[in-house]
Protein backbone atom coordinates (compact mmCIF):
# COMPACT_ATOMS: atom_id res chain seq x y z
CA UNK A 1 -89.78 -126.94 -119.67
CA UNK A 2 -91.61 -127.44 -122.84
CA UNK A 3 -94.21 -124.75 -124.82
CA UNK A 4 -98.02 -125.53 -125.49
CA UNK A 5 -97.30 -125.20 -129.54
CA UNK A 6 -99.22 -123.62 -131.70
CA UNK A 7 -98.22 -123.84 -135.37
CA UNK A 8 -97.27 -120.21 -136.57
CA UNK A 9 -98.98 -119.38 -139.86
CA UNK A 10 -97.24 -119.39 -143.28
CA UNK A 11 -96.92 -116.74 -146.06
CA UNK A 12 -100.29 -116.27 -147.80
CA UNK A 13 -99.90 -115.49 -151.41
CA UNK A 14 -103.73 -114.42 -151.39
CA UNK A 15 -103.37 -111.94 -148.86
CA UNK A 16 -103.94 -108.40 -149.96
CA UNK A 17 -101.46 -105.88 -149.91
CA UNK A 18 -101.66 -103.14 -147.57
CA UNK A 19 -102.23 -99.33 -148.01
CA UNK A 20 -98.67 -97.35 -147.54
CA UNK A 21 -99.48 -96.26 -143.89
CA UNK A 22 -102.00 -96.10 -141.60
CA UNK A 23 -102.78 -94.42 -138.12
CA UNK A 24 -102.51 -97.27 -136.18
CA UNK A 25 -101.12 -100.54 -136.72
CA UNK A 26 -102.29 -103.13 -134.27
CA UNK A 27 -100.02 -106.17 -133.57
CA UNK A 28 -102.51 -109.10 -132.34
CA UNK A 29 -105.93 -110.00 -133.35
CA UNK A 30 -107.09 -111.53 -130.17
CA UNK A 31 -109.28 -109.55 -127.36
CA UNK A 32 -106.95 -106.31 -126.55
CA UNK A 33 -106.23 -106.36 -130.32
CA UNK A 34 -109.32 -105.96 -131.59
CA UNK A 35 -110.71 -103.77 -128.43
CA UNK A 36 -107.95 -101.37 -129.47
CA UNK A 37 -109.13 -101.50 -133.41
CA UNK A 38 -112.80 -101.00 -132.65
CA UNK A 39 -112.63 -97.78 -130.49
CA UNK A 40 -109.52 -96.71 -133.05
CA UNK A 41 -111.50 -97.11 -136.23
CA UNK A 42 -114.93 -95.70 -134.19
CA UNK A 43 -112.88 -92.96 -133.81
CA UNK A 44 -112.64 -92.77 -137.32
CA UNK A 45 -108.84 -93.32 -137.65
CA UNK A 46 -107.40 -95.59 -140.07
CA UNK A 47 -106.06 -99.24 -138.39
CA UNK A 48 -104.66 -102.63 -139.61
CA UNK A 49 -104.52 -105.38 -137.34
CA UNK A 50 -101.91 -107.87 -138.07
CA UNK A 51 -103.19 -111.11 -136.70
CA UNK A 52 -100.90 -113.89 -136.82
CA UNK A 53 -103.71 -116.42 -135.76
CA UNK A 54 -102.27 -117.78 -131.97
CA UNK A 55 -104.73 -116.78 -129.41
CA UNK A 56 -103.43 -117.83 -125.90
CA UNK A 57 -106.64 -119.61 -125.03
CA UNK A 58 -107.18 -121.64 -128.31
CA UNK A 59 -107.38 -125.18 -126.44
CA UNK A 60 -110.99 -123.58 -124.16
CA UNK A 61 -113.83 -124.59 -124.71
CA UNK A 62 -115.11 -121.13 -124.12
CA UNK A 63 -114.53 -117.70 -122.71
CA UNK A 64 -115.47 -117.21 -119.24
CA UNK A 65 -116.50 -114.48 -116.46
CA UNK A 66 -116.75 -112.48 -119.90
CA UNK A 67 -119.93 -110.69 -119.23
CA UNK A 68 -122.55 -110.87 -121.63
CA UNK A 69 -120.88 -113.49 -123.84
CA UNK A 70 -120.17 -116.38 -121.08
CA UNK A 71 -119.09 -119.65 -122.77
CA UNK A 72 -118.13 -118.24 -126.01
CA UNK A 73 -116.50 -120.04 -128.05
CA UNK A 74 -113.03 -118.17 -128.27
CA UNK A 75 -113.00 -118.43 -132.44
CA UNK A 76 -116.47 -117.09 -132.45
CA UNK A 77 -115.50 -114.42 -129.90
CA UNK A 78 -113.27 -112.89 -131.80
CA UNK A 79 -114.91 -113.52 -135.41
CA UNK A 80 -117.57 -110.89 -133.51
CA UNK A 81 -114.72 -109.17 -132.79
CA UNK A 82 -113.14 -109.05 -136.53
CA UNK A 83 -116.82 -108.38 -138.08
CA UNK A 84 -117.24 -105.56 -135.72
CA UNK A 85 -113.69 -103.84 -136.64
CA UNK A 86 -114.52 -104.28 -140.32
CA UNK A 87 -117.74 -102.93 -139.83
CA UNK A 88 -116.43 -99.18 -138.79
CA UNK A 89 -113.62 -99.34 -141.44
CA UNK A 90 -110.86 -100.94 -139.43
CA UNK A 91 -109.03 -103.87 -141.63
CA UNK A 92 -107.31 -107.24 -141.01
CA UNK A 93 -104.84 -109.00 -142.21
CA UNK A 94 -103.41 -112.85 -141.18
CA UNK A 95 -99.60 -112.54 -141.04
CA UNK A 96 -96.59 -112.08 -138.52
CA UNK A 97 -94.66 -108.95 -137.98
CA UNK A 98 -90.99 -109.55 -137.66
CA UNK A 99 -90.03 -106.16 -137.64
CA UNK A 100 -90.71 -102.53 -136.24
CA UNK A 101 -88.63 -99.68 -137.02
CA UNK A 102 -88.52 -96.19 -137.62
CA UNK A 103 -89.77 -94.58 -140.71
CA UNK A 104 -87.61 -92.52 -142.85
CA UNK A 105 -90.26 -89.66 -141.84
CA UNK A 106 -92.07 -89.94 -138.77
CA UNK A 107 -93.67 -92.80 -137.25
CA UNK A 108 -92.57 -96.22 -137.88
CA UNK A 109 -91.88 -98.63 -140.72
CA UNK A 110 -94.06 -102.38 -139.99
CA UNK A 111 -92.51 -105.20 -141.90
CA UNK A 112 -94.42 -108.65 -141.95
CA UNK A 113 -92.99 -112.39 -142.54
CA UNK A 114 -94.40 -112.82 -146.32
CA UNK A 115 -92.48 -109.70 -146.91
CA UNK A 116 -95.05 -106.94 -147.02
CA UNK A 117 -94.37 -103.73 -144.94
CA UNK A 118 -96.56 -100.52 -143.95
CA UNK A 119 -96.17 -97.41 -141.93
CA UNK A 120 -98.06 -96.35 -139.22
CA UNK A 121 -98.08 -93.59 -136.87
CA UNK A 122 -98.08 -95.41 -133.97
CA UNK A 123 -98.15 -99.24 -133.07
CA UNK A 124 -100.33 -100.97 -130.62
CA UNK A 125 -98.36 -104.24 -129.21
CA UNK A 126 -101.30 -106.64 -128.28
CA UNK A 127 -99.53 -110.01 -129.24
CA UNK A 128 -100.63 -111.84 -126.24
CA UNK A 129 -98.59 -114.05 -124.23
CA UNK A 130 -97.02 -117.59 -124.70
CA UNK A 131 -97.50 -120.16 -122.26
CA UNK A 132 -94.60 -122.17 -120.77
CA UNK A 133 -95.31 -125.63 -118.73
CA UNK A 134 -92.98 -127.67 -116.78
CA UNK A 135 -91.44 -130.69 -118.73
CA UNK A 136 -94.14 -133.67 -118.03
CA UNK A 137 -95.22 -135.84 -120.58
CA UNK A 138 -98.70 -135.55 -121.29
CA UNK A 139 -99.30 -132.05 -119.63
CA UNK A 140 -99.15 -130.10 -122.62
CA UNK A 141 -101.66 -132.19 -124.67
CA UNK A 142 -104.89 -131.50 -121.93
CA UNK A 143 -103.38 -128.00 -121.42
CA UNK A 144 -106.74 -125.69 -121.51
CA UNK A 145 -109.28 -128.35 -121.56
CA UNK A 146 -108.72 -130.80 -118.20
CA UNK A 147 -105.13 -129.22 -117.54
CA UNK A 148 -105.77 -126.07 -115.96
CA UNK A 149 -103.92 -123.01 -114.74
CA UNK A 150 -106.79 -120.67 -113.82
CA UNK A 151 -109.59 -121.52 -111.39
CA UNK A 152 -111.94 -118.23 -112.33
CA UNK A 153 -111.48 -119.51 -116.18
CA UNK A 154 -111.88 -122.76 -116.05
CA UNK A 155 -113.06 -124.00 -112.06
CA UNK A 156 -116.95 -124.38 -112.66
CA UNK A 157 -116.09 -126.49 -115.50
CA UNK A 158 -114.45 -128.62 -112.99
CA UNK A 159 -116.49 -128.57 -109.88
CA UNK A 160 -117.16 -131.16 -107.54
CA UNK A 161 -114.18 -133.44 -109.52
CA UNK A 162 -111.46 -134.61 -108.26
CA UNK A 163 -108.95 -132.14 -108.72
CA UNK A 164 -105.02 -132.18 -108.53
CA UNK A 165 -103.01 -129.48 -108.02
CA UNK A 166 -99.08 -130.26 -109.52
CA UNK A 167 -96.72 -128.32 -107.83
CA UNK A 168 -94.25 -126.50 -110.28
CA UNK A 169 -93.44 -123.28 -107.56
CA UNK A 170 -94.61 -122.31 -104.20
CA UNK A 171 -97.48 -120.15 -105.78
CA UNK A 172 -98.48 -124.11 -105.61
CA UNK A 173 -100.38 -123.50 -102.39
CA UNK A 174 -102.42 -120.66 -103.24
CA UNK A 175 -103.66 -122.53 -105.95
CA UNK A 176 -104.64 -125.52 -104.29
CA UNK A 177 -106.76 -123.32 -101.83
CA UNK A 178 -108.12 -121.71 -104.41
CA UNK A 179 -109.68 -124.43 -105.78
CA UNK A 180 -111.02 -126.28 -102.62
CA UNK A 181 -113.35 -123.55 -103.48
CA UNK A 182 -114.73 -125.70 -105.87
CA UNK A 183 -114.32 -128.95 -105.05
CA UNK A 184 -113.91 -131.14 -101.96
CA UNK A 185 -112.04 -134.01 -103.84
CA UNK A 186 -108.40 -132.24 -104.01
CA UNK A 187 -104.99 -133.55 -103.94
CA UNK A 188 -101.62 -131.26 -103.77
CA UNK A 189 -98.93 -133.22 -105.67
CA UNK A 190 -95.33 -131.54 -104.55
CA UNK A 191 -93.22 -133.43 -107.35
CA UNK A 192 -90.00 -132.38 -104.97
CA UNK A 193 -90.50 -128.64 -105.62
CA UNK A 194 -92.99 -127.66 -102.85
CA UNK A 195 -92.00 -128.04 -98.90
CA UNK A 196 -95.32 -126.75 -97.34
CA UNK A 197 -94.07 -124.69 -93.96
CA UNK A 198 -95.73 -126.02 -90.66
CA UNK A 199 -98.57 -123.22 -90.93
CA UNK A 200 -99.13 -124.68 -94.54
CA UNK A 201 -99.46 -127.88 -93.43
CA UNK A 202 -101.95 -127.04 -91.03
CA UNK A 203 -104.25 -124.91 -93.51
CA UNK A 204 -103.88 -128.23 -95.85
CA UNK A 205 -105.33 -130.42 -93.34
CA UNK A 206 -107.85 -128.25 -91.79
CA UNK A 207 -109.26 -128.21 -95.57
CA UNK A 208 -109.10 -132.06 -96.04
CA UNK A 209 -106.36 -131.09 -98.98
CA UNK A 210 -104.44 -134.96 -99.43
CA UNK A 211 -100.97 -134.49 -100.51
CA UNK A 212 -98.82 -136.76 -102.26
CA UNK A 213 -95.09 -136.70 -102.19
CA UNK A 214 -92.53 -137.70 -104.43
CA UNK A 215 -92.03 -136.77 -108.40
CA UNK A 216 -94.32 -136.73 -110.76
CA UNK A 217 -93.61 -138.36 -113.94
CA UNK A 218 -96.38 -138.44 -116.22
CA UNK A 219 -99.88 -137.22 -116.74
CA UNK A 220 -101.84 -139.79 -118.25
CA UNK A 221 -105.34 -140.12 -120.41
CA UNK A 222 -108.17 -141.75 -121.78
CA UNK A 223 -110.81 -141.63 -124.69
CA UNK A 224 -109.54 -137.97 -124.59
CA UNK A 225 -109.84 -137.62 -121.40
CA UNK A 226 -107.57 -136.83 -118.37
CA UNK A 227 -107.31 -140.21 -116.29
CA UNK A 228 -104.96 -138.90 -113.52
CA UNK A 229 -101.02 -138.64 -112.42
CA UNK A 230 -98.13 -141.12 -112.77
CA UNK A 231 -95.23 -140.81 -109.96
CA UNK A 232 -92.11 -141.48 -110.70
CA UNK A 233 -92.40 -144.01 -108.23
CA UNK A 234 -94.84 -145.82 -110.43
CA UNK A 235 -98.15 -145.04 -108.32
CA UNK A 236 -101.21 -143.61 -110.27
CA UNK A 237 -103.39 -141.45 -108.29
CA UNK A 238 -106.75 -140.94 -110.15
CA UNK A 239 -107.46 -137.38 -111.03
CA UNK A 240 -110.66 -135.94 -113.63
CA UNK A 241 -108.80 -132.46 -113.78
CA UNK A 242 -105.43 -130.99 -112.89
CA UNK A 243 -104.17 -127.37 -112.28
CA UNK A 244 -100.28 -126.33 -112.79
CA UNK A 245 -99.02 -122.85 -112.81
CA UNK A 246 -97.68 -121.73 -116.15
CA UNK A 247 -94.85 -119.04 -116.60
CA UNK A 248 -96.34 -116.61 -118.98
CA UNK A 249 -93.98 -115.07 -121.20
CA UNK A 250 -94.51 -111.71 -123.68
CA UNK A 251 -93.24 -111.76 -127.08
CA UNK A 252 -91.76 -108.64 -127.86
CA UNK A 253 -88.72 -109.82 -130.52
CA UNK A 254 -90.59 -107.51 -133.58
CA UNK A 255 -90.07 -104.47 -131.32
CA UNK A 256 -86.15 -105.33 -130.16
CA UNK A 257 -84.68 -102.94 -132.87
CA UNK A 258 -86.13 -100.28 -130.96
CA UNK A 259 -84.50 -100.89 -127.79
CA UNK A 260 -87.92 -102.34 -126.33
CA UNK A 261 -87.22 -105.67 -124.28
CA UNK A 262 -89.34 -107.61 -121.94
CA UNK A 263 -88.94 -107.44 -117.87
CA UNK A 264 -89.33 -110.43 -115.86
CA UNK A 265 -91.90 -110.63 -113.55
CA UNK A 266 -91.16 -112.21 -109.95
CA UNK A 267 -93.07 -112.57 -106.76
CA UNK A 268 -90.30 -113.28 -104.27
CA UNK A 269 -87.74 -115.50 -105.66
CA UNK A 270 -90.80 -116.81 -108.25
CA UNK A 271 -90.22 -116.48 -111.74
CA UNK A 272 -93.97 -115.53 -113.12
CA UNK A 273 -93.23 -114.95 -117.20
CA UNK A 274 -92.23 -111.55 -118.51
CA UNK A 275 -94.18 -108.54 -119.26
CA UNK A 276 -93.22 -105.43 -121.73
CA UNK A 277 -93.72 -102.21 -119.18
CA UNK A 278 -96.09 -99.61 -120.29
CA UNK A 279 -96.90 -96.21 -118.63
CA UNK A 280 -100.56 -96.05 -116.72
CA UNK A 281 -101.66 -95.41 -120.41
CA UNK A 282 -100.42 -97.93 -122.48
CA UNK A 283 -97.21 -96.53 -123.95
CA UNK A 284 -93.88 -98.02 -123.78
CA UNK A 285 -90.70 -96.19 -122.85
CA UNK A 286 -90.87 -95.07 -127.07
CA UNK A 287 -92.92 -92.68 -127.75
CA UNK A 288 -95.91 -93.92 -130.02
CA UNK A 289 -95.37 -97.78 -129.34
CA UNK A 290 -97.99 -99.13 -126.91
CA UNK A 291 -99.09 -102.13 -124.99
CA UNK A 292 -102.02 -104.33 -124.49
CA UNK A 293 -103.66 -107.10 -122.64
CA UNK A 294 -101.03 -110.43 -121.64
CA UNK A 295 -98.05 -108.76 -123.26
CA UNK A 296 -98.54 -106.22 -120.60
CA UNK A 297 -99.67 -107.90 -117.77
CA UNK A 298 -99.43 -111.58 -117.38
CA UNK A 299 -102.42 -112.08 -114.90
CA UNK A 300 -104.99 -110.22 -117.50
CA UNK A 301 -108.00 -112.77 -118.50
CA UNK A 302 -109.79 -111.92 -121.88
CA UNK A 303 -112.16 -109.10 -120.25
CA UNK A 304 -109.46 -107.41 -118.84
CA UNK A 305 -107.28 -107.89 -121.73
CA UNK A 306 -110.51 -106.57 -123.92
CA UNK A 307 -110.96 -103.56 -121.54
CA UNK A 308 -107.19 -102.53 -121.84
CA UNK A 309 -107.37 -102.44 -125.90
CA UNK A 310 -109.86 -100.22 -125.04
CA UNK A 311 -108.20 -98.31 -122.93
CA UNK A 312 -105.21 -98.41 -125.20
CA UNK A 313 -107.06 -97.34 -128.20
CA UNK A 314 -108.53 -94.02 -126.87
CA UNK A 315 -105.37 -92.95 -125.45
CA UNK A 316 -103.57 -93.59 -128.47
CA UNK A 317 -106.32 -91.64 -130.32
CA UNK A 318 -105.87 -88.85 -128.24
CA UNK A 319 -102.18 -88.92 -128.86
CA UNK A 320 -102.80 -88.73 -132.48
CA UNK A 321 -105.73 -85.46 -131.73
CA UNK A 322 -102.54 -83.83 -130.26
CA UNK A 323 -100.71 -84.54 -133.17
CA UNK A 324 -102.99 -83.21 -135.32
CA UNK A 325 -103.76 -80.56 -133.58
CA UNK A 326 -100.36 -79.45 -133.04
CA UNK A 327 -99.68 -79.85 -136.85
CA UNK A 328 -102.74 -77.49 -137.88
CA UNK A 329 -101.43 -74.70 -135.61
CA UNK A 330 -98.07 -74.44 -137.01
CA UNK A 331 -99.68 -74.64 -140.62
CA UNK A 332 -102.00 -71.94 -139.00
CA UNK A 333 -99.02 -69.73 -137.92
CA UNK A 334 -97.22 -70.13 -141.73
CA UNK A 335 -100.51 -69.19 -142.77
CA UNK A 336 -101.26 -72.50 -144.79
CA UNK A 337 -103.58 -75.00 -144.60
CA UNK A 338 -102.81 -78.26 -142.61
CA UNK A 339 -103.75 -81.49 -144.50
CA UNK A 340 -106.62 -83.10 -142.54
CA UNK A 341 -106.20 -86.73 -141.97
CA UNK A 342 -108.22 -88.81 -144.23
CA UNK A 343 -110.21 -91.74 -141.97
């Protein structure tokens, strides 16, 4: 299996350094990220995003079923996004975490690749998800323009073309009936992994679905442009688009010195990716580290993944209300004043 690369981001001498803590330090600048900063820092708390600059769907062409911004480009997406954050106080910074541990005090010590660190009271994990795609040359190259994995992202974009569908688990045949949905030119490729059953068989010829058996070895293009699928048998079978499940997998390695590791994720014997397992509010099995969008859930698209930032954010605002709240009572009871959190 190979990855879809994306170059990670050096050290940036001109980056500027950070304040000594913060209420919320948000791992991941992409759509949960930045959800999670705006209702943080509209709640008038103080938040860095650490954005190491490898949004999952960097390849699109644009965002889609993303209501009121359909077909945005996913760079100018989030630089709304960013400008919005920055606009209610919230700040940004390009670098990687590598570390997350706990402060000598409370809360948590954040240290970044270039070698600055912060604290923060709590940390929001929205780091996204990394893409894995079975080994065949030339896959990974189309991968999010004419190499699909999702049919409500990218299956308008593709209508009425003909389609193939390359078999990489048995999640191969809902896919492939999925997208007859959106085009009647479709072609199920089982490169020796898939053995439809005799009911599957049926359903594939009752929707005029062609098969093609035997490996596939290559996936070949064009002028930048997807041409179709090389067998191993040396056959080409001319395709304009091609779908292939990916195995979606969460990276959670800054948070490992906390005891935080990713689950796998399995439908039957199917290996889907891994996920890092939150509460129904976000939080991980620590106390004040939470979890957002793909690292949490590898089937959430970029509203979804938006919506649960959002989510994320208010509950970990509340969290911190508690916090304060419980402080100011105890400072009540010694009969001092409790320090009121500066936004």
């Amino acid at each position: 299996m190979q990855t879809n690369p994306n170059p990670m981001p050096g050290p940036n001498p001109d980056e500027p350094g950070l304040r000594g803590g913060y209420d919320v330090v948000v791992i991941g600048g992409a759509a949960a990220g930045l959800s999670a900063a705006l209702t943080l820092s509209r709640a008038r708390r103080s938040v860095l995003v650490v954005d190491a600059g490898q949004p999952r769907n960097t390849p699109a062409d644009g965002v889609h079923n993303y209501l009121g911004r359909e077909g945005t480009p996913p760079g100018d997406l989030l630089a709304i996004g960013r400008a919005e954050v920055r606009g209610y106080g919230g700040e940004i910074t390009a670098g990687v975490v590598t570390a997350v541990g706990r402060a000598e005090t409370d809360g948590f010590e954040i240290t970044l690749a270039d070698g600055r660190s912060t604290g923060a009271r709590h940390v929001l994990l929205a780091s996204g998800a990394r893409d894995e795609l079975p080994d065949v040359p030339g896959l990974a190259e189309r991968f999010g323009r004419d190499v699909l994995h999702c049919p409500y992202c990218h299956g308008w974009e593709v209508r009425d073309l003909p389609i193939g569908v390359l078999a990489s688990s048995p999640m191969a045949m809902h896919q492939v009936l999925l997208l007859r949905q959106w085009s009647a030119d479709v072609t199920l490729f089982l490169n020796d992994v898939l053995e439809p059953s005799e009911t599957e068989w049926e359903q594939l010829t009752a929707r005029g679905i062609a098969v093609v058996d035997g490996a596939v070895a290559a996936v070949e293009s064009a002028d930048d442009r997807l041409t179709g699928v090389r067998l191993a048998s040396g056959a080409f079978v001319p395709r304009s688009a091609l779908a292939v499940q990916t195995r979606v997998f969460a990276p959670v390695g800054p948070l490992e010195g906390l005891g935080l590791q990713a689950e796998e994720f399995r439908m039957g014997e199917t290996l889907f990716g891994t996920y890092l397992p939150t509460d129904g509010k976000g939080e991980t099995s620590v106390p004040g580290i939470w979890a957002a969008g793909n690292v949490a859930d590898v089937s959430t698209q970029v509203i979804t993944a938006a919506a649960a930032g959002m989510r994320a954010g208010a509950q970990i605002n509340a969290a911190l209300v508690a916090q304060d709240t419980a402080a100011a009572v105890e400072a009540a009871r010694a009969g001092r004043t409790a320090p009121v959190p500066v936004p």
